[in-house]
N, C-alpha and C. Protein backbone atom coordinates (compact mmCIF):
# COMPACT_ATOMS: atom_id res chain seq x y z
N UNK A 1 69.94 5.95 106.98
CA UNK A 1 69.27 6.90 106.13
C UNK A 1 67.93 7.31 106.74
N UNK A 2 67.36 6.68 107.45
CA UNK A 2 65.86 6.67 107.93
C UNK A 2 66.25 7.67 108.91
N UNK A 3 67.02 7.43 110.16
CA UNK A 3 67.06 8.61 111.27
C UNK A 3 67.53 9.53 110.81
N UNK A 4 68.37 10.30 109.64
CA UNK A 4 68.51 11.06 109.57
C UNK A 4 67.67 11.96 108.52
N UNK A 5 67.05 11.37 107.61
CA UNK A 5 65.65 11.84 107.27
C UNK A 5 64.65 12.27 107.94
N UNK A 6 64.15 11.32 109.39
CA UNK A 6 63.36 11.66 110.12
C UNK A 6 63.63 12.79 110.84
N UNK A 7 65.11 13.09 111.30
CA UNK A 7 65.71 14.19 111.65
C UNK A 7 65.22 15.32 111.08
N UNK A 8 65.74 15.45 109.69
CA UNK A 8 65.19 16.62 108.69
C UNK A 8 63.80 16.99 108.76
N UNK A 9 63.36 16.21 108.70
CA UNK A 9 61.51 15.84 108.82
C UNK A 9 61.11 17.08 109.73
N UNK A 10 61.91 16.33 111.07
CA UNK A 10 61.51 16.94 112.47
C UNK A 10 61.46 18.58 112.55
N UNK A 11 63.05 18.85 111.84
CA UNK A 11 63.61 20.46 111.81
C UNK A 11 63.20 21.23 110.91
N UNK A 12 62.22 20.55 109.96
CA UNK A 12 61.55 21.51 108.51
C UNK A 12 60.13 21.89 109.39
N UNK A 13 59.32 20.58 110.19
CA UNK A 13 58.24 20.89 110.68
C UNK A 13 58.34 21.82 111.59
N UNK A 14 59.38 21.76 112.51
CA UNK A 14 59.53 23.00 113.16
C UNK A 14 59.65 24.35 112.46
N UNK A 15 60.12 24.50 111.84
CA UNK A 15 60.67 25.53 110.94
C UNK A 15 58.92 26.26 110.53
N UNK A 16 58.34 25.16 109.95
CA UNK A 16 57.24 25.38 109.40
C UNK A 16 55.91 25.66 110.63
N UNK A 17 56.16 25.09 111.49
CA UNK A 17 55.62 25.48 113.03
C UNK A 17 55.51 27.12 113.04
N UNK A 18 56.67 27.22 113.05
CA UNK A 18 57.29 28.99 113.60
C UNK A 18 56.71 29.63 112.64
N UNK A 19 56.49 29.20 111.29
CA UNK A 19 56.11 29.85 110.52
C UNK A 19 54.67 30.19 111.11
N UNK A 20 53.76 29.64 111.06
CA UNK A 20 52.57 29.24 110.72
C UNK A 20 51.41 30.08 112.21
N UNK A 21 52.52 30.36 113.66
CA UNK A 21 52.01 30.78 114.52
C UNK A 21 52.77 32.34 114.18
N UNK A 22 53.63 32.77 113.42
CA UNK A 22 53.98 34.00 113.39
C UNK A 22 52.98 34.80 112.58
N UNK A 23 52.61 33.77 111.09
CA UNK A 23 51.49 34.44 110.67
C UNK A 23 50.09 34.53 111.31
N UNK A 24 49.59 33.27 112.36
CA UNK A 24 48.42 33.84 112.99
C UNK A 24 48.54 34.64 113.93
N UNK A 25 49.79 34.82 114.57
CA UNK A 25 49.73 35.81 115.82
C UNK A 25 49.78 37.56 114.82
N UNK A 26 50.60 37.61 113.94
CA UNK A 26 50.21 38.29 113.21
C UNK A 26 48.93 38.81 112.33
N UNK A 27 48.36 37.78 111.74
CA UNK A 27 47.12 38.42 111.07
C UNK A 27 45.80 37.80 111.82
N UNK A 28 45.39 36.84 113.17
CA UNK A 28 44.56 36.98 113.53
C UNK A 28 43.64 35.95 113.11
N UNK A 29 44.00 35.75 111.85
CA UNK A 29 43.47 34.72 110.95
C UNK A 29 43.90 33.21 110.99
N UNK A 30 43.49 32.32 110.88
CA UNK A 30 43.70 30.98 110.81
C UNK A 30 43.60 30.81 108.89
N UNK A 31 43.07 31.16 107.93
CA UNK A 31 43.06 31.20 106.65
C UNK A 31 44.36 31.26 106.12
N UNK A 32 45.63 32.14 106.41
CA UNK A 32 46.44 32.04 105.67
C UNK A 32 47.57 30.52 106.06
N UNK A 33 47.16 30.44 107.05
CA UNK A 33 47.97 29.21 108.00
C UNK A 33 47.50 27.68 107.04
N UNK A 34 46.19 28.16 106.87
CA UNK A 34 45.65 26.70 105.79
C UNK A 34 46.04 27.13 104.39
N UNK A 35 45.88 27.97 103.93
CA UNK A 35 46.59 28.42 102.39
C UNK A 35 48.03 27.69 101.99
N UNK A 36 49.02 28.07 103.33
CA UNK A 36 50.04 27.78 103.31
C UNK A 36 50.12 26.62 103.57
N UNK A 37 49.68 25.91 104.41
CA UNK A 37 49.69 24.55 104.97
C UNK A 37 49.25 23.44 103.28
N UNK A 38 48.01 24.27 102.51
CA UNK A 38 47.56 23.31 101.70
C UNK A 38 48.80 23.41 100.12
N UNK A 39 49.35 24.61 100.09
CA UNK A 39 50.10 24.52 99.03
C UNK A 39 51.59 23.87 99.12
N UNK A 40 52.02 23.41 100.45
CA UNK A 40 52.88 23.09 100.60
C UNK A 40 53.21 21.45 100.61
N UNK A 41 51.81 20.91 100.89
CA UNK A 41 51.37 19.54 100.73
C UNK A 41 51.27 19.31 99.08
N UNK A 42 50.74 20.20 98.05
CA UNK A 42 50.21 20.22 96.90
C UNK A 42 51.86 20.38 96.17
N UNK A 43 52.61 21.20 96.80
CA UNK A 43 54.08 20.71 96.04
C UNK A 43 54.76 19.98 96.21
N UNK A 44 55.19 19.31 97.82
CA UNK A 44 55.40 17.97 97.96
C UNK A 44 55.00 16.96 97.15
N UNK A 45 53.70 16.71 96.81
CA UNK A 45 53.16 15.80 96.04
C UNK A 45 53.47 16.03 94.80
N UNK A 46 54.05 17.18 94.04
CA UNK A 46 54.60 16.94 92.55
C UNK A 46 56.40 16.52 93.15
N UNK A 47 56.59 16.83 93.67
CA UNK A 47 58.13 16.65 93.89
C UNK A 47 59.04 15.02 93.57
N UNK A 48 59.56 15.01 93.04
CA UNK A 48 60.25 13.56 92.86
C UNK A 48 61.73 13.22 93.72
N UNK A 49 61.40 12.81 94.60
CA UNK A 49 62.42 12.83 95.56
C UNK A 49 63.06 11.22 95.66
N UNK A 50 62.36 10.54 94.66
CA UNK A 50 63.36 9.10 94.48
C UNK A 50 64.13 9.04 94.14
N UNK A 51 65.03 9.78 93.32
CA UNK A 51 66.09 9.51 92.26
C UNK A 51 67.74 10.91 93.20
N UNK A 52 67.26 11.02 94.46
CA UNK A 52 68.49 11.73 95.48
C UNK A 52 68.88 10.90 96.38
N UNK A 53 70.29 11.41 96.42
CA UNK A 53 71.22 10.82 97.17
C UNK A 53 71.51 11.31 98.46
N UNK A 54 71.58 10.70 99.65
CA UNK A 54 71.21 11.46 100.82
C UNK A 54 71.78 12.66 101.09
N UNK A 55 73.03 12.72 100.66
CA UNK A 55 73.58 14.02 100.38
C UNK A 55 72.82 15.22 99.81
N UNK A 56 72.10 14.73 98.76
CA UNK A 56 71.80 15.90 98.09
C UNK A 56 69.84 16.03 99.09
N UNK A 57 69.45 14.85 99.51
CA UNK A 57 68.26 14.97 100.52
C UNK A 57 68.31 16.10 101.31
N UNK A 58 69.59 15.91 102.33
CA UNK A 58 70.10 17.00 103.45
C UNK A 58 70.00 17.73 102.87
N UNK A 59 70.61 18.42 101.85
CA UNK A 59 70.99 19.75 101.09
C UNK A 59 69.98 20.38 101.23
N UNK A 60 68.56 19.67 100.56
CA UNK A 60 67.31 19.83 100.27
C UNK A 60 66.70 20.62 101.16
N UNK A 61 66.60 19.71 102.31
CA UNK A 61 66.17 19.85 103.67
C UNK A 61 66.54 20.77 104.17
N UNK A 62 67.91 21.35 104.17
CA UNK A 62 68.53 22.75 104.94
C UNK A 62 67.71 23.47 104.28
N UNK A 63 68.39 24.02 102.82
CA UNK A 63 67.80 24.76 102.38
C UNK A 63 66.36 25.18 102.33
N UNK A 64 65.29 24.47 102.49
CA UNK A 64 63.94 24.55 102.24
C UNK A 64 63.91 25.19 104.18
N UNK A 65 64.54 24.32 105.10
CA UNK A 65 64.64 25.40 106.70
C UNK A 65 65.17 26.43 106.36
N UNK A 66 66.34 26.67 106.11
CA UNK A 66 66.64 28.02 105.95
C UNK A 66 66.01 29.57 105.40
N UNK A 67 65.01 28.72 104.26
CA UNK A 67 64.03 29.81 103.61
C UNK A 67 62.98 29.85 104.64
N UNK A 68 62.43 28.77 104.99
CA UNK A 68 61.45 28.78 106.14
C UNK A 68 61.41 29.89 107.04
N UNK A 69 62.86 29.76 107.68
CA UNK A 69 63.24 31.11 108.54
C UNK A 69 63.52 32.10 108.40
N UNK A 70 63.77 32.13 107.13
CA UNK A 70 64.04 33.56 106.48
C UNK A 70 62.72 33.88 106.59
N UNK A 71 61.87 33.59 105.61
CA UNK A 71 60.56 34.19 105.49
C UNK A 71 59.46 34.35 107.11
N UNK A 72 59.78 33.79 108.13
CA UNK A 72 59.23 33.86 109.50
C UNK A 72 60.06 35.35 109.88
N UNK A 73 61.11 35.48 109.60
CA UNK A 73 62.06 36.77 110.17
C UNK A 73 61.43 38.03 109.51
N UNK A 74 61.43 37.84 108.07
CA UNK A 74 60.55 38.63 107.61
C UNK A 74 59.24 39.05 107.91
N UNK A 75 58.29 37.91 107.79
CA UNK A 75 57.07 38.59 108.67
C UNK A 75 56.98 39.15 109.85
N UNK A 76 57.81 38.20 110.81
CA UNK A 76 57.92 38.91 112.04
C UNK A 76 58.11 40.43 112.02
N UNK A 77 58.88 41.18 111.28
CA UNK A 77 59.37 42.21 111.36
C UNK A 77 58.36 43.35 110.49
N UNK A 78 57.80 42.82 109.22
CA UNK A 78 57.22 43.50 108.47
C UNK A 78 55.42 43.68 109.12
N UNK A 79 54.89 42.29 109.22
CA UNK A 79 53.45 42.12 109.30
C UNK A 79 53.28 43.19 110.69
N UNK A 80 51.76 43.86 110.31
CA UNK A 80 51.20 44.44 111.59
C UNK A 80 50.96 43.48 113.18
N UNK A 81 51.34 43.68 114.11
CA UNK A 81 50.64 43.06 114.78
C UNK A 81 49.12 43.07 115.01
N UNK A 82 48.61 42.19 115.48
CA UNK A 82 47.13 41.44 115.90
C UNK A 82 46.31 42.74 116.70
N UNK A 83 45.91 43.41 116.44
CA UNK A 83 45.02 44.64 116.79
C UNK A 83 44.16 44.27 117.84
N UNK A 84 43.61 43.00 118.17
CA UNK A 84 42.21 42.24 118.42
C UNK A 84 42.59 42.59 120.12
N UNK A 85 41.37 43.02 120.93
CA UNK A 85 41.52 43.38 122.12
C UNK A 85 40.12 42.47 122.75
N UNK A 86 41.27 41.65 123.86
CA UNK A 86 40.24 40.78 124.81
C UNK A 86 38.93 41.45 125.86
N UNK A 87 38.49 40.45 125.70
CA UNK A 87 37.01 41.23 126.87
C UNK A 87 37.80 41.22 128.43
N UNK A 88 39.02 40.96 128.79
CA UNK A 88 39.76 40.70 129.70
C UNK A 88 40.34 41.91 130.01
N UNK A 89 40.99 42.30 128.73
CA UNK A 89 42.13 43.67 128.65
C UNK A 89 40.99 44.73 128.93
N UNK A 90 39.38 45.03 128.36
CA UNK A 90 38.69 45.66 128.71
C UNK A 90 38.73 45.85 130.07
N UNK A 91 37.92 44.79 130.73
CA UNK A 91 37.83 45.17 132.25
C UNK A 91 39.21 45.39 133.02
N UNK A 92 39.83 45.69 132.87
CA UNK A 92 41.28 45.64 133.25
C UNK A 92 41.78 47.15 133.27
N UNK A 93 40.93 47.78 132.02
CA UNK A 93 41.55 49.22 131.63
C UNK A 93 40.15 50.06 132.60
């Protein structure tokens, strides 16, 4: 039960990874990356996850990746890209 929890663990943080650099490469900002980062800790902590059966754990786990990536596909596609121009790209042009 432990390695395959830790498994899940591994593939949500990723999930949540992708998320988290799509919105800063997108908005530029590090703020929404902590917004998200802090409300996601703040629902974990109401969540009651003693009383599941590993079956229904996994279930959990997909599903919560699967939205993960949904919503990264979405921004990717919707959010403006990052406008912000280096003192690099200057001398360059």
């Amino acid at each position: 039960m432990d390695l395959a929890s830790n498994l899940m663990q591994i593939g949500f943080a990723a999930a949540v990874g992708f998320l988290w650099v799509t919105i800063f490469y997108r908005s530029g900002s590090l703020l929404p990356c902590i917004i998200t980062h802090s409300a996601i800790n703040t629902l974990s902590t109401f969540a009651n996850k003693t009383g599941l059966s590993m079956e229904k754990h996994i279930i959990h786990i997909l599903i919560m990746i699967a939205l993960t990536v949904s919503y990264t596909v979405i921004l990717t596609k919707t959010l403006p890209k990052n406008r912000c121009v280096n003192a690099d790209d200057d001398a360059e042009q």
